[in-house]
ModelCIF file with pLDDT and N, C-alpha, C, O atoms, coordinates in Angstrom:
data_MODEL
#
_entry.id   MODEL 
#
_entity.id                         1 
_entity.type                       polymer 
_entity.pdbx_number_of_molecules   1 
#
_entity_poly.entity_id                      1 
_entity_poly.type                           'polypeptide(L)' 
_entity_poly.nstd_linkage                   no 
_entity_poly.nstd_monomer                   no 
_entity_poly.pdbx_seq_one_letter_code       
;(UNK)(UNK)(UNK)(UNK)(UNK)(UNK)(UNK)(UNK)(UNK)(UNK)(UNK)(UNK)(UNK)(UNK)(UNK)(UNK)
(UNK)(UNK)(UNK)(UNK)(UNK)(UNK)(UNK)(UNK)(UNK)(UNK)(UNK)(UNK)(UNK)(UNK)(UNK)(UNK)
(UNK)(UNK)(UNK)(UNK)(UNK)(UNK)(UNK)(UNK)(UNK)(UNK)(UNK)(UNK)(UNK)(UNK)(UNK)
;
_entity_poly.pdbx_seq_one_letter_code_can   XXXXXXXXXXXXXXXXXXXXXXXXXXXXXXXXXXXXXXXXXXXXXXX 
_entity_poly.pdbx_strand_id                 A 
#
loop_
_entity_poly_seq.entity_id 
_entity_poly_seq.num 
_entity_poly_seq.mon_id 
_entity_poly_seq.hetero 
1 1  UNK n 
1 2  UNK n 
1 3  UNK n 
1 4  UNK n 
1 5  UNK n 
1 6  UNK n 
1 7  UNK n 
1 8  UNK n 
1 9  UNK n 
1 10 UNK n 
1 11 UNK n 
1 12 UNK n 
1 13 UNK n 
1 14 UNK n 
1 15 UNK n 
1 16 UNK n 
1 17 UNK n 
1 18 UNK n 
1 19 UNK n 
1 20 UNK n 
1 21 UNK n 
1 22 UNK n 
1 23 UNK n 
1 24 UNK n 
1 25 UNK n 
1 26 UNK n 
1 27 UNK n 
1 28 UNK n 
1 29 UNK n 
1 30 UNK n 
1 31 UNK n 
1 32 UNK n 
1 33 UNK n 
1 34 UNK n 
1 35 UNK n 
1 36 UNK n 
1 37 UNK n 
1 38 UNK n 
1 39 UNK n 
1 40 UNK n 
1 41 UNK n 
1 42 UNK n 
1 43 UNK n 
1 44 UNK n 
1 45 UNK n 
1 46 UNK n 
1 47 UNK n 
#
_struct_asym.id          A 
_struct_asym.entity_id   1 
#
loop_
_ma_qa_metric.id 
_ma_qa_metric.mode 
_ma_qa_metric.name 
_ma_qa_metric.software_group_id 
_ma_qa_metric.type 
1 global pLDDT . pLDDT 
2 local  pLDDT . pLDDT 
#
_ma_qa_metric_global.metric_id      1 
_ma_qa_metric_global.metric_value   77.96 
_ma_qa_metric_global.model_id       1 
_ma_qa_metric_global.ordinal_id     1 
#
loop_
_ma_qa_metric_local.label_asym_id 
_ma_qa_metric_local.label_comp_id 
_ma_qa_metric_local.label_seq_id 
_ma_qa_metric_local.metric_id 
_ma_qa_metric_local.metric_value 
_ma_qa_metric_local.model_id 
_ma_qa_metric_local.ordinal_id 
A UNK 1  2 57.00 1 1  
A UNK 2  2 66.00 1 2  
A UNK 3  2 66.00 1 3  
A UNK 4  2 63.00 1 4  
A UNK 5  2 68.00 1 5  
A UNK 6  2 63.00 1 6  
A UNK 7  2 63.00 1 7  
A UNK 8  2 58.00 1 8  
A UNK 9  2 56.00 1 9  
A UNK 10 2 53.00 1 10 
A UNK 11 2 43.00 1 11 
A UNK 12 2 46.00 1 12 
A UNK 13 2 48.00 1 13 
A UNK 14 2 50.00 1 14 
A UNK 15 2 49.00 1 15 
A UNK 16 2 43.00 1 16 
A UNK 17 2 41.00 1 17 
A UNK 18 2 48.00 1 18 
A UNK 19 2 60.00 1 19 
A UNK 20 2 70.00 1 20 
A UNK 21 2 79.00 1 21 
A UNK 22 2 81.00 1 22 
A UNK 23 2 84.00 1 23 
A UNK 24 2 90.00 1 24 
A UNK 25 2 90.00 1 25 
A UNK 26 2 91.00 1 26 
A UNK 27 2 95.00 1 27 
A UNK 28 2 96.00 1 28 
A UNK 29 2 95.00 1 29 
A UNK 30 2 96.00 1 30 
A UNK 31 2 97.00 1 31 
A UNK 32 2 98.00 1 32 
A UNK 33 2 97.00 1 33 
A UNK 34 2 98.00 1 34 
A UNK 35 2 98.00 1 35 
A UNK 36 2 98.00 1 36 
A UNK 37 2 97.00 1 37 
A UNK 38 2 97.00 1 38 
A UNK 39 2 98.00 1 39 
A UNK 40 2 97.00 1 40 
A UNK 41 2 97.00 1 41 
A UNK 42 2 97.00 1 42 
A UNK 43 2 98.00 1 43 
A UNK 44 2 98.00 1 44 
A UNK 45 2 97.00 1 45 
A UNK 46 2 97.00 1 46 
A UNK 47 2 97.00 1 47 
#
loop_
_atom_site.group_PDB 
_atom_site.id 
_atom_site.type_symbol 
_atom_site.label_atom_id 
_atom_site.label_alt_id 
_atom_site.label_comp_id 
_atom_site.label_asym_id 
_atom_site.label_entity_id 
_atom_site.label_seq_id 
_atom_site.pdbx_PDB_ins_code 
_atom_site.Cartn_x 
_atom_site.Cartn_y 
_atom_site.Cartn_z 
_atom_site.occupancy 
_atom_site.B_iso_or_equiv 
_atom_site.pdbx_formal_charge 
_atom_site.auth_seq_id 
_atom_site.auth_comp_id 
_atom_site.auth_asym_id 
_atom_site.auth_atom_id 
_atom_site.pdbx_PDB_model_num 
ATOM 1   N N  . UNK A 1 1  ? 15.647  -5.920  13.196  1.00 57.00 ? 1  UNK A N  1 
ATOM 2   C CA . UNK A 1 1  ? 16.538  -7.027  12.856  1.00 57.00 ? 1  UNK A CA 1 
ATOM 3   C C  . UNK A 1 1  ? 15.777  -8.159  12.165  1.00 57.00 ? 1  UNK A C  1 
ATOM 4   O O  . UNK A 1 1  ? 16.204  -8.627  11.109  1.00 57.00 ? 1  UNK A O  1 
ATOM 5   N N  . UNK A 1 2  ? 14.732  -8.575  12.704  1.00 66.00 ? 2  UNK A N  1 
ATOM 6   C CA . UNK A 1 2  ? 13.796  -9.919  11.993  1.00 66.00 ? 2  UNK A CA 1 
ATOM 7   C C  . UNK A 1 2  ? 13.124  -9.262  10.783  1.00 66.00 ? 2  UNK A C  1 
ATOM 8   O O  . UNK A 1 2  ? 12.565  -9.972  9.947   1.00 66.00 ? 2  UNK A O  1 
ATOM 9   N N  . UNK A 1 3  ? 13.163  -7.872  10.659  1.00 66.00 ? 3  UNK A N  1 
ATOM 10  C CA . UNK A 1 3  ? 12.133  -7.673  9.120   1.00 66.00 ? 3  UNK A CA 1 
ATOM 11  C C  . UNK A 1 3  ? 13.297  -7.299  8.188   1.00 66.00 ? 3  UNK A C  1 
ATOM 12  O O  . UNK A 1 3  ? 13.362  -7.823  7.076   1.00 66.00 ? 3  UNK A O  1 
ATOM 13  N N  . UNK A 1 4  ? 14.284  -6.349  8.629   1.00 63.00 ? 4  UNK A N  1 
ATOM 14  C CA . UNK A 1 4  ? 15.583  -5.969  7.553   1.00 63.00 ? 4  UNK A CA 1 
ATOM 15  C C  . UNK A 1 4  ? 16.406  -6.900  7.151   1.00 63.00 ? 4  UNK A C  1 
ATOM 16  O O  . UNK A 1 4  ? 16.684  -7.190  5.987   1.00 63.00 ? 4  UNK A O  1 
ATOM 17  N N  . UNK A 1 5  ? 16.973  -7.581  8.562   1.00 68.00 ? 5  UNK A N  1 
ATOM 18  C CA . UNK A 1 5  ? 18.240  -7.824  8.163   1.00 68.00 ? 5  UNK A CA 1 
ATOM 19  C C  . UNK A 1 5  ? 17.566  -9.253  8.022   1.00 68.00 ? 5  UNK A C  1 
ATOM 20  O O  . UNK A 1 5  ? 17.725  -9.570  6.843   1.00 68.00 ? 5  UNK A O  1 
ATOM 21  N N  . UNK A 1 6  ? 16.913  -10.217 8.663   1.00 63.00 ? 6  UNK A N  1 
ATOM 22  C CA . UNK A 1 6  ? 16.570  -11.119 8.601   1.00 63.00 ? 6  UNK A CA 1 
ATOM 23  C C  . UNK A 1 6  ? 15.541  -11.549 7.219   1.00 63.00 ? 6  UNK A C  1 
ATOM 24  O O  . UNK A 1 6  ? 15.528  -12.605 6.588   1.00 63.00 ? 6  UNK A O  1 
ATOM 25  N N  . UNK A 1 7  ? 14.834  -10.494 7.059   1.00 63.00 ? 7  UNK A N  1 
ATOM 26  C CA . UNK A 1 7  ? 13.850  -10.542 6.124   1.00 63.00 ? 7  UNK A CA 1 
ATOM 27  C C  . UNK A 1 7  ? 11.992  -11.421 6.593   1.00 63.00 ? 7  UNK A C  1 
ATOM 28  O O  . UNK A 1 7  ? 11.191  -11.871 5.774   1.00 63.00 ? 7  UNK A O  1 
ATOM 29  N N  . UNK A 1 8  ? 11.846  -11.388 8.085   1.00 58.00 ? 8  UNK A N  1 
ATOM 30  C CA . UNK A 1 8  ? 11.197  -12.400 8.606   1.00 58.00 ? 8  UNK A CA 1 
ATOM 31  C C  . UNK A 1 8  ? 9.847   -11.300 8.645   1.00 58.00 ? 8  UNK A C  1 
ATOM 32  O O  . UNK A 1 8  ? 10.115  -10.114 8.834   1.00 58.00 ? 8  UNK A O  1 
ATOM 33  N N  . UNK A 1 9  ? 8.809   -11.593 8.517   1.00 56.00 ? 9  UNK A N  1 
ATOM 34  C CA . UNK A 1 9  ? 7.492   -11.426 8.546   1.00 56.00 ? 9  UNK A CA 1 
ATOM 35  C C  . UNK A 1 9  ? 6.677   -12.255 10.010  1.00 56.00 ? 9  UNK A C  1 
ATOM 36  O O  . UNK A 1 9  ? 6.851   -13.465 10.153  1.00 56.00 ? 9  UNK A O  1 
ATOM 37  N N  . UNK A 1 10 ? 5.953   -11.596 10.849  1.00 53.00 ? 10 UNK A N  1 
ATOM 38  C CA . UNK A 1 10 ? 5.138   -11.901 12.158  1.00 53.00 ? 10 UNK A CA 1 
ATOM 39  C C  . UNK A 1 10 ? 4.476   -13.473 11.294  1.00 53.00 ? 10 UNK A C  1 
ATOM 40  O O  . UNK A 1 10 ? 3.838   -13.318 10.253  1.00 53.00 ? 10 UNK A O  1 
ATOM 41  N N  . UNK A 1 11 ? 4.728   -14.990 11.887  1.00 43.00 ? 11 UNK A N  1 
ATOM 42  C CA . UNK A 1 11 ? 3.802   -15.989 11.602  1.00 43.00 ? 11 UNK A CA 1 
ATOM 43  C C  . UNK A 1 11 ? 2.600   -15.632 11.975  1.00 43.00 ? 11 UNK A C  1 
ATOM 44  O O  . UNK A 1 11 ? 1.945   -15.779 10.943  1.00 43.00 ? 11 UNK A O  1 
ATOM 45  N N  . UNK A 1 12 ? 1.710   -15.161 13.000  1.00 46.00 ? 12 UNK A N  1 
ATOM 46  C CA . UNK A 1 12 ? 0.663   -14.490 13.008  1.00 46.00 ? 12 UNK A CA 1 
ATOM 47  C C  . UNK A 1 12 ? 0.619   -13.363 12.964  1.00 46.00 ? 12 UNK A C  1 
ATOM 48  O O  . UNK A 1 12 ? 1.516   -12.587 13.292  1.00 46.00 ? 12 UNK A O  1 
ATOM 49  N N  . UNK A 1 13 ? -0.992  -12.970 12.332  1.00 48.00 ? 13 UNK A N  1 
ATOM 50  C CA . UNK A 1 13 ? -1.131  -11.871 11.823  1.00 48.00 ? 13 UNK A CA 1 
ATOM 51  C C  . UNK A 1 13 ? -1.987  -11.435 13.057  1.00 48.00 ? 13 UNK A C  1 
ATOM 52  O O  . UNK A 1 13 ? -2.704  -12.287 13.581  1.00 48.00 ? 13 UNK A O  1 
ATOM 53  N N  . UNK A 1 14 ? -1.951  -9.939  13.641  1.00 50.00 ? 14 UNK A N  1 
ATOM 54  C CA . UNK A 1 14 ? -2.626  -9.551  14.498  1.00 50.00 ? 14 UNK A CA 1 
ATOM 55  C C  . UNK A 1 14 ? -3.821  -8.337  14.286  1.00 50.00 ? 14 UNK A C  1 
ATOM 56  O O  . UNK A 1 14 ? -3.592  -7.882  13.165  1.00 50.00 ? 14 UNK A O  1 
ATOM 57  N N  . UNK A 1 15 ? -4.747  -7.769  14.750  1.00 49.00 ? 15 UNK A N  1 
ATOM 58  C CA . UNK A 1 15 ? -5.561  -7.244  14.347  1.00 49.00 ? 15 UNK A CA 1 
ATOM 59  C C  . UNK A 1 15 ? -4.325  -5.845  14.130  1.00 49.00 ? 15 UNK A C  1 
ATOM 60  O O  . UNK A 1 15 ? -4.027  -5.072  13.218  1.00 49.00 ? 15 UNK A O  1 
ATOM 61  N N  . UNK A 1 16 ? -3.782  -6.151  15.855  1.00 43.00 ? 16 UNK A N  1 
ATOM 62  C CA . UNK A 1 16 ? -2.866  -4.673  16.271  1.00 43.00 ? 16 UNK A CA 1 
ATOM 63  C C  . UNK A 1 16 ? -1.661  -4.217  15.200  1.00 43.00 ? 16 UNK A C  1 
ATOM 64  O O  . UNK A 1 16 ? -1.108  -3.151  14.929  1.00 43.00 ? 16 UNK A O  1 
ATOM 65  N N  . UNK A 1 17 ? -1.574  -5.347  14.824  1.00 41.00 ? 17 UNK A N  1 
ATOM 66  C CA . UNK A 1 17 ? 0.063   -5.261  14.067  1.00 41.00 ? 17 UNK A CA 1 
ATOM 67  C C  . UNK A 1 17 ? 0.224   -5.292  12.342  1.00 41.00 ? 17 UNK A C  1 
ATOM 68  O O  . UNK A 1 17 ? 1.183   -5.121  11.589  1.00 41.00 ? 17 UNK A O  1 
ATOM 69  N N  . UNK A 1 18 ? -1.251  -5.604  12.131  1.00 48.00 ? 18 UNK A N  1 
ATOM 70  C CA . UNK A 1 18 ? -1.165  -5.631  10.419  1.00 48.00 ? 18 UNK A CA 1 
ATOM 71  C C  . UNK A 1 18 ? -1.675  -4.205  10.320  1.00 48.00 ? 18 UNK A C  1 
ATOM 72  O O  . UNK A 1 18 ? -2.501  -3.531  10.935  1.00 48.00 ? 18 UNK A O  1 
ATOM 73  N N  . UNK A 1 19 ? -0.608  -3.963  8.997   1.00 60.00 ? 19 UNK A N  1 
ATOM 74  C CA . UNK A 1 19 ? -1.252  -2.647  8.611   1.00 60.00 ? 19 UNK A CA 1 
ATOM 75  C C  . UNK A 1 19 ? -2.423  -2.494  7.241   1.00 60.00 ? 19 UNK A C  1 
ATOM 76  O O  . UNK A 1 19 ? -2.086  -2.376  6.063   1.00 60.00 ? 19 UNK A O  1 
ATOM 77  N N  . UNK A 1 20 ? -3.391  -2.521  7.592   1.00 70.00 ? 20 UNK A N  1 
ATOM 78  C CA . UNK A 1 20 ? -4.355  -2.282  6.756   1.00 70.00 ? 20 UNK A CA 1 
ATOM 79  C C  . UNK A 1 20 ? -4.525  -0.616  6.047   1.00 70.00 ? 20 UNK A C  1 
ATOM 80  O O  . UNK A 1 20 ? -4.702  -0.436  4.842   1.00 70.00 ? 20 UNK A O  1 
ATOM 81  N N  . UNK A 1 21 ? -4.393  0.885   7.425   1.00 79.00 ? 21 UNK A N  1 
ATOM 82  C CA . UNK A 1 21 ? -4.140  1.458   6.944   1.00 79.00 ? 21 UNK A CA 1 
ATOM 83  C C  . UNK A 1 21 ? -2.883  1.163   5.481   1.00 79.00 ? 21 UNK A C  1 
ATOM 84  O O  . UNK A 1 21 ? -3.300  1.384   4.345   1.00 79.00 ? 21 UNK A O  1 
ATOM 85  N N  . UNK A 1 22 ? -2.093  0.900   5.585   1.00 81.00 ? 22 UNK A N  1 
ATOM 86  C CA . UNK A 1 22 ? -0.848  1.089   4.908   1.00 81.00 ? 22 UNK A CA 1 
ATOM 87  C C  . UNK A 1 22 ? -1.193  0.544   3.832   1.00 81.00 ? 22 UNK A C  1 
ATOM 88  O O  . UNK A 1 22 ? -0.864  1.165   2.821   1.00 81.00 ? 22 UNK A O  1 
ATOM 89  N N  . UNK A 1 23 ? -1.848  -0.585  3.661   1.00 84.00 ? 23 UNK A N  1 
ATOM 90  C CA . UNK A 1 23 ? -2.503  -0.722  2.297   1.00 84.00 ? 23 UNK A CA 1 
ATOM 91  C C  . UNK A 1 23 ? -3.020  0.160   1.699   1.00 84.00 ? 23 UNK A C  1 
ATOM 92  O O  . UNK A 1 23 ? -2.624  0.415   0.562   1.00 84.00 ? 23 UNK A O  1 
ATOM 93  N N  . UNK A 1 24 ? -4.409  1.136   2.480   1.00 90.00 ? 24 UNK A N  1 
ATOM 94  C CA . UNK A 1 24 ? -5.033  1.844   2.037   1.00 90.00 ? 24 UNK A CA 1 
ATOM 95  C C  . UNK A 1 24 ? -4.031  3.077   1.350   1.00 90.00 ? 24 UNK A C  1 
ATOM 96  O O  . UNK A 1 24 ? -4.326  3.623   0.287   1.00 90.00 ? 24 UNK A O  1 
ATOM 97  N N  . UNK A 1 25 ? -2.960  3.369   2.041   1.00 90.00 ? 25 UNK A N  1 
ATOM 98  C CA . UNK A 1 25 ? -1.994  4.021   1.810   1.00 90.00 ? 25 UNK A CA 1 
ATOM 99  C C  . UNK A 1 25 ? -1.317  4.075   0.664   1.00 90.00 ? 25 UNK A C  1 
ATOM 100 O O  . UNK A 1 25 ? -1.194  5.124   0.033   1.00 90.00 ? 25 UNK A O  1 
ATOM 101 N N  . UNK A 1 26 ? -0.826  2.968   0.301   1.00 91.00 ? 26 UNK A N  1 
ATOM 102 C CA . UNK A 1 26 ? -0.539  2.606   -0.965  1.00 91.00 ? 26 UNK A CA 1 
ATOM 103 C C  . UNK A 1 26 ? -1.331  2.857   -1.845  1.00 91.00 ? 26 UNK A C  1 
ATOM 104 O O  . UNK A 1 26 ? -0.944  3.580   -2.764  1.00 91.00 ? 26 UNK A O  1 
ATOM 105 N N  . UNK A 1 27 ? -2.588  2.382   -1.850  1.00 95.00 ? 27 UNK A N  1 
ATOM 106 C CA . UNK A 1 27 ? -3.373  2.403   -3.131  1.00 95.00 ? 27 UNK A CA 1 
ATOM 107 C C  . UNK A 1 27 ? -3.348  3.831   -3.592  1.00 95.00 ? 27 UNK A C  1 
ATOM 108 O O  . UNK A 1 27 ? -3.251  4.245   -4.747  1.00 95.00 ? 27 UNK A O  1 
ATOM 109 N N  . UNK A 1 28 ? -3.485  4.708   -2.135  1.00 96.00 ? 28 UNK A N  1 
ATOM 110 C CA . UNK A 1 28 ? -3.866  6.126   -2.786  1.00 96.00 ? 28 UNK A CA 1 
ATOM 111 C C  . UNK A 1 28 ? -2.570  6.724   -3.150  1.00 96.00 ? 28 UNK A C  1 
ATOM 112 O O  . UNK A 1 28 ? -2.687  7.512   -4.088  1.00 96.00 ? 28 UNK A O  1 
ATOM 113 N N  . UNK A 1 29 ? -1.715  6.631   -2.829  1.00 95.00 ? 29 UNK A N  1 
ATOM 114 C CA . UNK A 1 29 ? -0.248  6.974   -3.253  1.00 95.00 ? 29 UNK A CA 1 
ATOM 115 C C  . UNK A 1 29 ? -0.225  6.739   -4.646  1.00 95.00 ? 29 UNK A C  1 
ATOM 116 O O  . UNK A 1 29 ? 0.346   7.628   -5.278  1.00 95.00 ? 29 UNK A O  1 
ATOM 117 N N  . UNK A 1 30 ? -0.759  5.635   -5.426  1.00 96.00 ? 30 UNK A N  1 
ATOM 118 C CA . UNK A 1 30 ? -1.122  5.407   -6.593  1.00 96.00 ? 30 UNK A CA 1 
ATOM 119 C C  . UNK A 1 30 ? -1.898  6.000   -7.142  1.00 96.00 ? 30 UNK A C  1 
ATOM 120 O O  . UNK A 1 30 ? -1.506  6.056   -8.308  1.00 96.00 ? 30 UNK A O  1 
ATOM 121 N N  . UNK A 1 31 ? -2.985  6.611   -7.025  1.00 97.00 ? 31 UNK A N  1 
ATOM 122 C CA . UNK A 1 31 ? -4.097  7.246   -7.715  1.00 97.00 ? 31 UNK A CA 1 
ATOM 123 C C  . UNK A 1 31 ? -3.350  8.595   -7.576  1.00 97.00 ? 31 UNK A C  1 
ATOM 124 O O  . UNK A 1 31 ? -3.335  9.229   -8.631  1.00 97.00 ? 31 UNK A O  1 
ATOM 125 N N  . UNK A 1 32 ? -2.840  9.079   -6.724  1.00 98.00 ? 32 UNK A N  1 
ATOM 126 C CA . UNK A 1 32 ? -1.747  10.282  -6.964  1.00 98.00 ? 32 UNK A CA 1 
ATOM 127 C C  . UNK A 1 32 ? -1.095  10.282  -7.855  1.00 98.00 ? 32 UNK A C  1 
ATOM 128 O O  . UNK A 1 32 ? -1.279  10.821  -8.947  1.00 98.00 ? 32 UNK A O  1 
ATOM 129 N N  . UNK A 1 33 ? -0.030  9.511   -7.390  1.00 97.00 ? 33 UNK A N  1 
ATOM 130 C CA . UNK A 1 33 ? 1.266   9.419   -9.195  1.00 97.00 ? 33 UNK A CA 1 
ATOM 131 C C  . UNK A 1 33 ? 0.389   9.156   -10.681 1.00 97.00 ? 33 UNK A C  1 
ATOM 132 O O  . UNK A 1 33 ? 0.679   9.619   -11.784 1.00 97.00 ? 33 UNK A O  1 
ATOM 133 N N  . UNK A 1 34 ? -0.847  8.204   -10.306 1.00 98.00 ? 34 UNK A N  1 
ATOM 134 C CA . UNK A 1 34 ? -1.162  8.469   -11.914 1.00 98.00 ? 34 UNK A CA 1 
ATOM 135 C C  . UNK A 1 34 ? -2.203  9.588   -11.819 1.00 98.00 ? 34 UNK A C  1 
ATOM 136 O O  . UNK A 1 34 ? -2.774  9.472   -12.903 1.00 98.00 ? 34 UNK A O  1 
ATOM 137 N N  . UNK A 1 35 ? -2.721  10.476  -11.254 1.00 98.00 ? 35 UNK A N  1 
ATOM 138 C CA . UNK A 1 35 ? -3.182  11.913  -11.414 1.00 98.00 ? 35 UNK A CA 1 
ATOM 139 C C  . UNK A 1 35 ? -2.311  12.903  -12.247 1.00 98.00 ? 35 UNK A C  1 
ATOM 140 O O  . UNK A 1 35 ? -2.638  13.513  -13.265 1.00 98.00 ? 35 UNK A O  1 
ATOM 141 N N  . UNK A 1 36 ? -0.991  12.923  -11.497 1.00 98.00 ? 36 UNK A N  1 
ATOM 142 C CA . UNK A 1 36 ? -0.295  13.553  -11.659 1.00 98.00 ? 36 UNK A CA 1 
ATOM 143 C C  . UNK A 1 36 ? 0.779   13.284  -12.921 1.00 98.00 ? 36 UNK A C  1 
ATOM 144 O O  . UNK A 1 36 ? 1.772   13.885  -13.332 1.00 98.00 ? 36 UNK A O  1 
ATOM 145 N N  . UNK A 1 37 ? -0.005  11.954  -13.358 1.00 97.00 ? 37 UNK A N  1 
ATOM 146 C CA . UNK A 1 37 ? 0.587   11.757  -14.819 1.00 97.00 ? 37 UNK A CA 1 
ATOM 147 C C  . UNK A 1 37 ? -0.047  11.304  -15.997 1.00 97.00 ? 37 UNK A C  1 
ATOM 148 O O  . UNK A 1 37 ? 0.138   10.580  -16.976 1.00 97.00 ? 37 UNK A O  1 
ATOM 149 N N  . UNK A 1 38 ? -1.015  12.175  -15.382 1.00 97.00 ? 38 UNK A N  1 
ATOM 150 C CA . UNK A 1 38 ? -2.288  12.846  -16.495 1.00 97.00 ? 38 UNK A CA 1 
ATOM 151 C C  . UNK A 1 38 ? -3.382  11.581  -16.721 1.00 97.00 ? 38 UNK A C  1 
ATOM 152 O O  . UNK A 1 38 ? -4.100  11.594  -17.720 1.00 97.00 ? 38 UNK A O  1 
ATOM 153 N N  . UNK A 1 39 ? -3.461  10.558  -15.797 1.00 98.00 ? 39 UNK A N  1 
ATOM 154 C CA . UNK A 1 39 ? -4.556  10.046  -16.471 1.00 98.00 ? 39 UNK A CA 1 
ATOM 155 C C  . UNK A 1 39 ? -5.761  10.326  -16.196 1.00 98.00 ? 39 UNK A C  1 
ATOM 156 O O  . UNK A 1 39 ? -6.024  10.852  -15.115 1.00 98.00 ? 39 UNK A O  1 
ATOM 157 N N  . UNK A 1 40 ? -6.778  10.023  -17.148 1.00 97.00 ? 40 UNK A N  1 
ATOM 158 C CA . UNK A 1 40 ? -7.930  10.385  -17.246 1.00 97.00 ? 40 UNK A CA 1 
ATOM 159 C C  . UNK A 1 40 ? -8.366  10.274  -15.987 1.00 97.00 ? 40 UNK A C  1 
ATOM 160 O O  . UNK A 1 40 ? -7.624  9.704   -15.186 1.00 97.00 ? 40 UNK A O  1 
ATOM 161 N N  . UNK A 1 41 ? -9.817  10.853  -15.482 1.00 97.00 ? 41 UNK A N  1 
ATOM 162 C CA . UNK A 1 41 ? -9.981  10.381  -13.906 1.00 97.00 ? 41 UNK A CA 1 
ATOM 163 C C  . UNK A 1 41 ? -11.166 9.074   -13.931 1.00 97.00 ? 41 UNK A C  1 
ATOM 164 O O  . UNK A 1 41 ? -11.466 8.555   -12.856 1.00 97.00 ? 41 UNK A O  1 
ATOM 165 N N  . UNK A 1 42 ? -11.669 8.693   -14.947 1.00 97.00 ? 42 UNK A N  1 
ATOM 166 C CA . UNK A 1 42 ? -12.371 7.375   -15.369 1.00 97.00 ? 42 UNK A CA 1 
ATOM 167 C C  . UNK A 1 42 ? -11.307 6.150   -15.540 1.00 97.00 ? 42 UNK A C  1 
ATOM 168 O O  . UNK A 1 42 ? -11.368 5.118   -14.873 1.00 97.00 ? 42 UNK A O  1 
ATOM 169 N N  . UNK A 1 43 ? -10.560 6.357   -16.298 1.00 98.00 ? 43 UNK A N  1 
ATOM 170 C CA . UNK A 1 43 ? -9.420  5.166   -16.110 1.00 98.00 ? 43 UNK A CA 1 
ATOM 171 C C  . UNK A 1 43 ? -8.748  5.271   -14.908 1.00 98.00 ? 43 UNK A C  1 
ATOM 172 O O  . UNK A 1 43 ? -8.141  4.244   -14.605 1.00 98.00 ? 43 UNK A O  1 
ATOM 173 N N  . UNK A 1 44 ? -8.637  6.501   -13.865 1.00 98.00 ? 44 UNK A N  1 
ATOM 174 C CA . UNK A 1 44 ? -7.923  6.027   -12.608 1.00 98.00 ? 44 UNK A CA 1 
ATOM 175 C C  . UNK A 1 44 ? -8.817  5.712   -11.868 1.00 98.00 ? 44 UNK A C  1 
ATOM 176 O O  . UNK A 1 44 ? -8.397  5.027   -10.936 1.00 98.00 ? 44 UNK A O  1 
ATOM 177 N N  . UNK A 1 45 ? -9.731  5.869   -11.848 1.00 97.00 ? 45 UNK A N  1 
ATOM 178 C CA . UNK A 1 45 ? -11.093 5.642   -11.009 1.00 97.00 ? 45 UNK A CA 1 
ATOM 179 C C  . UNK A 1 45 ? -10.812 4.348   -10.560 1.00 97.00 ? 45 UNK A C  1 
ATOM 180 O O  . UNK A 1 45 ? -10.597 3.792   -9.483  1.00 97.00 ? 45 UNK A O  1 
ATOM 181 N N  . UNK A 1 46 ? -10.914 3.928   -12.243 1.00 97.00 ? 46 UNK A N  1 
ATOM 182 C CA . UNK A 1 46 ? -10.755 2.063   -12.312 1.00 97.00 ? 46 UNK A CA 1 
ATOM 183 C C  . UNK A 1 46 ? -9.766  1.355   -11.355 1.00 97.00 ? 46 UNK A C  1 
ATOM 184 O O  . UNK A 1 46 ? -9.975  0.557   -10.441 1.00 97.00 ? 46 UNK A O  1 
ATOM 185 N N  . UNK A 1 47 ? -8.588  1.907   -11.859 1.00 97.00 ? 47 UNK A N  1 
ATOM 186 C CA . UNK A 1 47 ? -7.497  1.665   -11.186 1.00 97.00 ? 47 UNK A CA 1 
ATOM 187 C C  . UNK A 1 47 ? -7.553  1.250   -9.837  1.00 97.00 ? 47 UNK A C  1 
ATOM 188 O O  . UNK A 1 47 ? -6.513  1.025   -9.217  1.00 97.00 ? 47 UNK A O  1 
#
């Protein structure tokens, strides 16, 4: 209810509760889609 419908984000950030994986997650979710859409692996490197 406080993150959907409310749109509210934790005022503190906790070691337990931030997702850092999920960042990491993202990024590589990215180096996937642009693998898989042919870019070079030096320019995704970069990326």
């Amino acid at each position: 209810h406080k993150r959907y419908i409310l749109g509210l984000e934790p005022l503190v950030l906790t070691q337990a509760g931030y997702w850092h994986d999920l960042l990491w997650g993202t990024v590589w979710a990215s180096f996937v889609e642009r693998f898989y859409n042919q870019v070079s692996e030096k320019e995704n490197r970069a990326a």
